[in-house]
C-alpha atoms as a PDB file:
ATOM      1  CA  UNK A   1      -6.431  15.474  -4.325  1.00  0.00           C
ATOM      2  CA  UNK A   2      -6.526  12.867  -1.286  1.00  0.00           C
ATOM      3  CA  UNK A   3      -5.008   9.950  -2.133  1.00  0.00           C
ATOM      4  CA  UNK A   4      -5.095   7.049   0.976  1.00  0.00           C
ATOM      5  CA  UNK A   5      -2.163   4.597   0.713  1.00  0.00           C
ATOM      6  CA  UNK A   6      -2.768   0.788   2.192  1.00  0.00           C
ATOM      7  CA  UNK A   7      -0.160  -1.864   2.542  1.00  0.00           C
ATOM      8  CA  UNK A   8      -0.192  -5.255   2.028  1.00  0.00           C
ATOM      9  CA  UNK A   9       0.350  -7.085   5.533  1.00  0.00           C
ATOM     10  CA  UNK A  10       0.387 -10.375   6.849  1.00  0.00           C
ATOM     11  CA  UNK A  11       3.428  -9.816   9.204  1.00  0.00           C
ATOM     12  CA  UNK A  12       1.121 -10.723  12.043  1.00  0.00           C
ATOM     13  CA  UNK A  13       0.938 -14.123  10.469  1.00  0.00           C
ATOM     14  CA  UNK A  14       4.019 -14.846  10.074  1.00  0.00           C
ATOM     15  CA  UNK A  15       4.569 -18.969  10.767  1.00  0.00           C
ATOM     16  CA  UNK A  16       1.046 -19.142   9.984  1.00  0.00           C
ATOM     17  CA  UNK A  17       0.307 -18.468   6.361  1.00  0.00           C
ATOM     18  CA  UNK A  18      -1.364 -21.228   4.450  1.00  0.00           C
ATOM     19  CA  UNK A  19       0.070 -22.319   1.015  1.00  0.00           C
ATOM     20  CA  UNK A  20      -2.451 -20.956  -1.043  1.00  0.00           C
ATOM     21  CA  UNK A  21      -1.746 -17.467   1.137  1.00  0.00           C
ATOM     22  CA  UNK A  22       2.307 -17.150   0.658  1.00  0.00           C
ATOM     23  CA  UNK A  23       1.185 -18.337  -3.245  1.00  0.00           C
ATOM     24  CA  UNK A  24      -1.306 -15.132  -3.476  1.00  0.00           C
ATOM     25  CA  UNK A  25       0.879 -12.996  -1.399  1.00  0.00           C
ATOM     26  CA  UNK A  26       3.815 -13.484  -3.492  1.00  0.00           C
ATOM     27  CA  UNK A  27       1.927 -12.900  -6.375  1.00  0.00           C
ATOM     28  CA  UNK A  28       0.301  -9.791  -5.107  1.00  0.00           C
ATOM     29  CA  UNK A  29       3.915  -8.732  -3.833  1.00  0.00           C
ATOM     30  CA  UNK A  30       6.203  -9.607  -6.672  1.00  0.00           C
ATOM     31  CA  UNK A  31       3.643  -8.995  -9.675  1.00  0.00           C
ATOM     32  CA  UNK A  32       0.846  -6.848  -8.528  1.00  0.00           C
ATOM     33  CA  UNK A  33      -1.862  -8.748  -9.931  1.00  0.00           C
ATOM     34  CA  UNK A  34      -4.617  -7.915  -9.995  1.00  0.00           C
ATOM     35  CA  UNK A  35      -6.750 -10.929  -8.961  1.00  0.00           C
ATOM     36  CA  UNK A  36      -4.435 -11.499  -6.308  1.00  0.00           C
ATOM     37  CA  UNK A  37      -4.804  -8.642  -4.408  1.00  0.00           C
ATOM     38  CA  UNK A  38      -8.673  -8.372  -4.556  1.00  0.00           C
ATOM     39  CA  UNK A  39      -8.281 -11.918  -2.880  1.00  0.00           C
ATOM     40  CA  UNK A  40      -6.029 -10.485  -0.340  1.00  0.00           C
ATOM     41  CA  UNK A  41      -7.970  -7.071   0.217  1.00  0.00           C
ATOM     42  CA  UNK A  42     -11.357  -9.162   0.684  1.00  0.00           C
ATOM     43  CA  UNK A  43      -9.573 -11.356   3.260  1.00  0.00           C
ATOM     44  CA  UNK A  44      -8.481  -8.387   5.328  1.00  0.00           C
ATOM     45  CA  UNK A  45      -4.755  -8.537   4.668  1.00  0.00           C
ATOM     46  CA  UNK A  46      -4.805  -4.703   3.416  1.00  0.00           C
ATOM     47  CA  UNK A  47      -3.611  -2.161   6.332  1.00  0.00           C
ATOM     48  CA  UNK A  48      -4.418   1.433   6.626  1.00  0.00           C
ATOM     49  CA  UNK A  49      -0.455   3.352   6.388  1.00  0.00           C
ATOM     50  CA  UNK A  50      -1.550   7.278   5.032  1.00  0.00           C
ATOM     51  CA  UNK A  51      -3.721   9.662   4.027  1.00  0.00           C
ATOM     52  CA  UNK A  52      -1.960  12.059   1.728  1.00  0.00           C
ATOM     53  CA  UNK A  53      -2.911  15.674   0.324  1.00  0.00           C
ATOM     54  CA  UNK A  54      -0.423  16.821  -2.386  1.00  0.00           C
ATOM     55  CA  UNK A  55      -2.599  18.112  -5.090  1.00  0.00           C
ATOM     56  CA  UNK A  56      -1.556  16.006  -7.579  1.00  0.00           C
ATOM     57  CA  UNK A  57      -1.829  11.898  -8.212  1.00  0.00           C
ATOM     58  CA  UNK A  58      -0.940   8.616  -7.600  1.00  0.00           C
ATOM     59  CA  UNK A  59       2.749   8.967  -8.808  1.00  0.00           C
ATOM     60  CA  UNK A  60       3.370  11.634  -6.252  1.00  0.00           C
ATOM     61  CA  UNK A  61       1.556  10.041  -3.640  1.00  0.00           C
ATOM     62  CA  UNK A  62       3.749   7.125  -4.462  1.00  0.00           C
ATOM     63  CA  UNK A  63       7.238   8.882  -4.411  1.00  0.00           C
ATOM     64  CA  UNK A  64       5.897  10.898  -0.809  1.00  0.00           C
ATOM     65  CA  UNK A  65       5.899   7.402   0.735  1.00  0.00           C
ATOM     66  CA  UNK A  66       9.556   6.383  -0.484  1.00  0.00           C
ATOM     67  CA  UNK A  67      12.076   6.089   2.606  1.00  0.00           C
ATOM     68  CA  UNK A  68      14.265   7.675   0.442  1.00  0.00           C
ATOM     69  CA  UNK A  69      16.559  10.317   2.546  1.00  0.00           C
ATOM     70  CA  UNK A  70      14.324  10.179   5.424  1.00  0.00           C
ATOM     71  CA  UNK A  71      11.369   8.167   6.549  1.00  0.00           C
ATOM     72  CA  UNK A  72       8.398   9.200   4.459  1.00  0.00           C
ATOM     73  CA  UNK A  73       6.513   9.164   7.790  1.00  0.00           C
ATOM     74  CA  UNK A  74       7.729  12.792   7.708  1.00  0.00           C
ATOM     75  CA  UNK A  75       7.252  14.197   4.451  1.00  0.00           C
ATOM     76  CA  UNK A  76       5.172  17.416   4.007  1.00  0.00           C
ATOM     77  CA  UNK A  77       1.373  16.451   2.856  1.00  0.00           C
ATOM     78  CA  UNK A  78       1.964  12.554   4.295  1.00  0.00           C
ATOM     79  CA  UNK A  79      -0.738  11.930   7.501  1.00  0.00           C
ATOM     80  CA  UNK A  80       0.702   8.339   8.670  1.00  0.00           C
ATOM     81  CA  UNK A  81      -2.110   6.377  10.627  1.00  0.00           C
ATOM     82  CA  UNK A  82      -0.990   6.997  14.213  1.00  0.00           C
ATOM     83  CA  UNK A  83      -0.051   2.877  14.453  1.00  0.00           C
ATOM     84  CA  UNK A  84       2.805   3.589  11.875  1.00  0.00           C
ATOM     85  CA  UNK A  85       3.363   6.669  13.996  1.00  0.00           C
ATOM     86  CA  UNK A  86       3.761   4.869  17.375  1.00  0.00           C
ATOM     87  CA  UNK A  87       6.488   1.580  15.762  1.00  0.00           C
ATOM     88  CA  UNK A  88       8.453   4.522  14.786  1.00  0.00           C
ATOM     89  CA  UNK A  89       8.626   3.731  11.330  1.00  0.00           C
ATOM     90  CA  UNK A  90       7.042   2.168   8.093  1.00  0.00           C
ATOM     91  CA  UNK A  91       8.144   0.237   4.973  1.00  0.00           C
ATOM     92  CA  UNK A  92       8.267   2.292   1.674  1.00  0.00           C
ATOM     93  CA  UNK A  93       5.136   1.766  -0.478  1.00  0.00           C
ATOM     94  CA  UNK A  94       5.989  -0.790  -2.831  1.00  0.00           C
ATOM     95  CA  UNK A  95       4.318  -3.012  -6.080  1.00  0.00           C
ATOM     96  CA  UNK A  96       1.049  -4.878  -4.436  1.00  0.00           C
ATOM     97  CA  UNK A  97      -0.025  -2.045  -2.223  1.00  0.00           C
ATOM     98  CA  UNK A  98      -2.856  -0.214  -3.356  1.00  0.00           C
ATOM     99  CA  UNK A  99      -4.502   3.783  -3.114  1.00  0.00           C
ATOM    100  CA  UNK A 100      -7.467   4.840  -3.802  1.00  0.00           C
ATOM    101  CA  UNK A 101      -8.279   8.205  -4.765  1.00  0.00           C
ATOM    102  CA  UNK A 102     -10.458  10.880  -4.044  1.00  0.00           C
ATOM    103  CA  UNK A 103     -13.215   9.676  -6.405  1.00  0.00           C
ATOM    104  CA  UNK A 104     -13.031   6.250  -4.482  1.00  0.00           C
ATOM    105  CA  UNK A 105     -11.486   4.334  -7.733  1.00  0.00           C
ATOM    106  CA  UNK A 106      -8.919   1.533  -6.166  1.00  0.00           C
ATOM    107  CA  UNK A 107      -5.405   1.812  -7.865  1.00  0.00           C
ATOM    108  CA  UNK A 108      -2.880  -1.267  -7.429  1.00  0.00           C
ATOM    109  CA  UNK A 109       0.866  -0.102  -7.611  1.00  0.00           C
ATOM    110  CA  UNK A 110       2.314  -2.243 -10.592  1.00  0.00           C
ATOM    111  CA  UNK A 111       5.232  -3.382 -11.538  1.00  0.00           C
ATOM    112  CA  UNK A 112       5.189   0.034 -13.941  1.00  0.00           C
ATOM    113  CA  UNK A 113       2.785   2.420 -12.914  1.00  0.00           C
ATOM    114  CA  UNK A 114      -0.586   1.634 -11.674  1.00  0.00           C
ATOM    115  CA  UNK A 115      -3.966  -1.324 -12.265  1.00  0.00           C
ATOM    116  CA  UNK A 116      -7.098  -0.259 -11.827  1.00  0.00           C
ATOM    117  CA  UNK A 117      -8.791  -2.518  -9.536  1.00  0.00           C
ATOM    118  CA  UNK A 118     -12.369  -1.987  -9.413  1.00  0.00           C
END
């Protein structure tokens, strides 16, 4: 199984964010909601980090990008995009980012387990 990981990202807006934006990010962030990030992933604020093959599902592909011991960026199975490659490093994957896996279905990592987005 292929699982790709996105993050959530509006660093490069950082002094810019509108109300409404730092209201949906938070919410997206801190609760995983659903309708939240859907608003956020339509506006573009959704960032490419991995592609990763493990074989099994989204609660492995979740604990392959933990910066647990080491930065996940080197993990067996985890295919960082090269920008994550080239800063050196990468925030673990956290509630609010989403995967999607190999059948295309859109997973939203929740504050236990996982939302189906689509």
């Amino acid at each position: 199984m292929t699982i790709q990981v996105k993050h959530l990202s509006t660093w490069d807006l950082r002094g810019k964010l509108t109300d409404e934006l730092q209201k949906l990010h938070f919410t997206a962030s801190a609760f995983g909601k659903v309708d939240a990030v859907k608003a956020l992933l339509d506006a573009g604020y959704y960032k490419d980090a991995a592609e990763i093959e493990n074989g099994f599902g989204l609660e492995d592909a979740f604990r392959l990008t933990q910066n647990l011991d080491q930065s996940w960026l080197k993990n067996d199975g985890v295919h960082p995009v090269p920008a994550l490659l080239e800063q050196g490093g990468a925030r673990s994957t956290c509630v609010g980012d989403i995967m999607i896996d190999d059948k295309g279905v859109t997973w939203v990592v929740a504050m236990a387990g996982f939302t189906q987005l689509d």
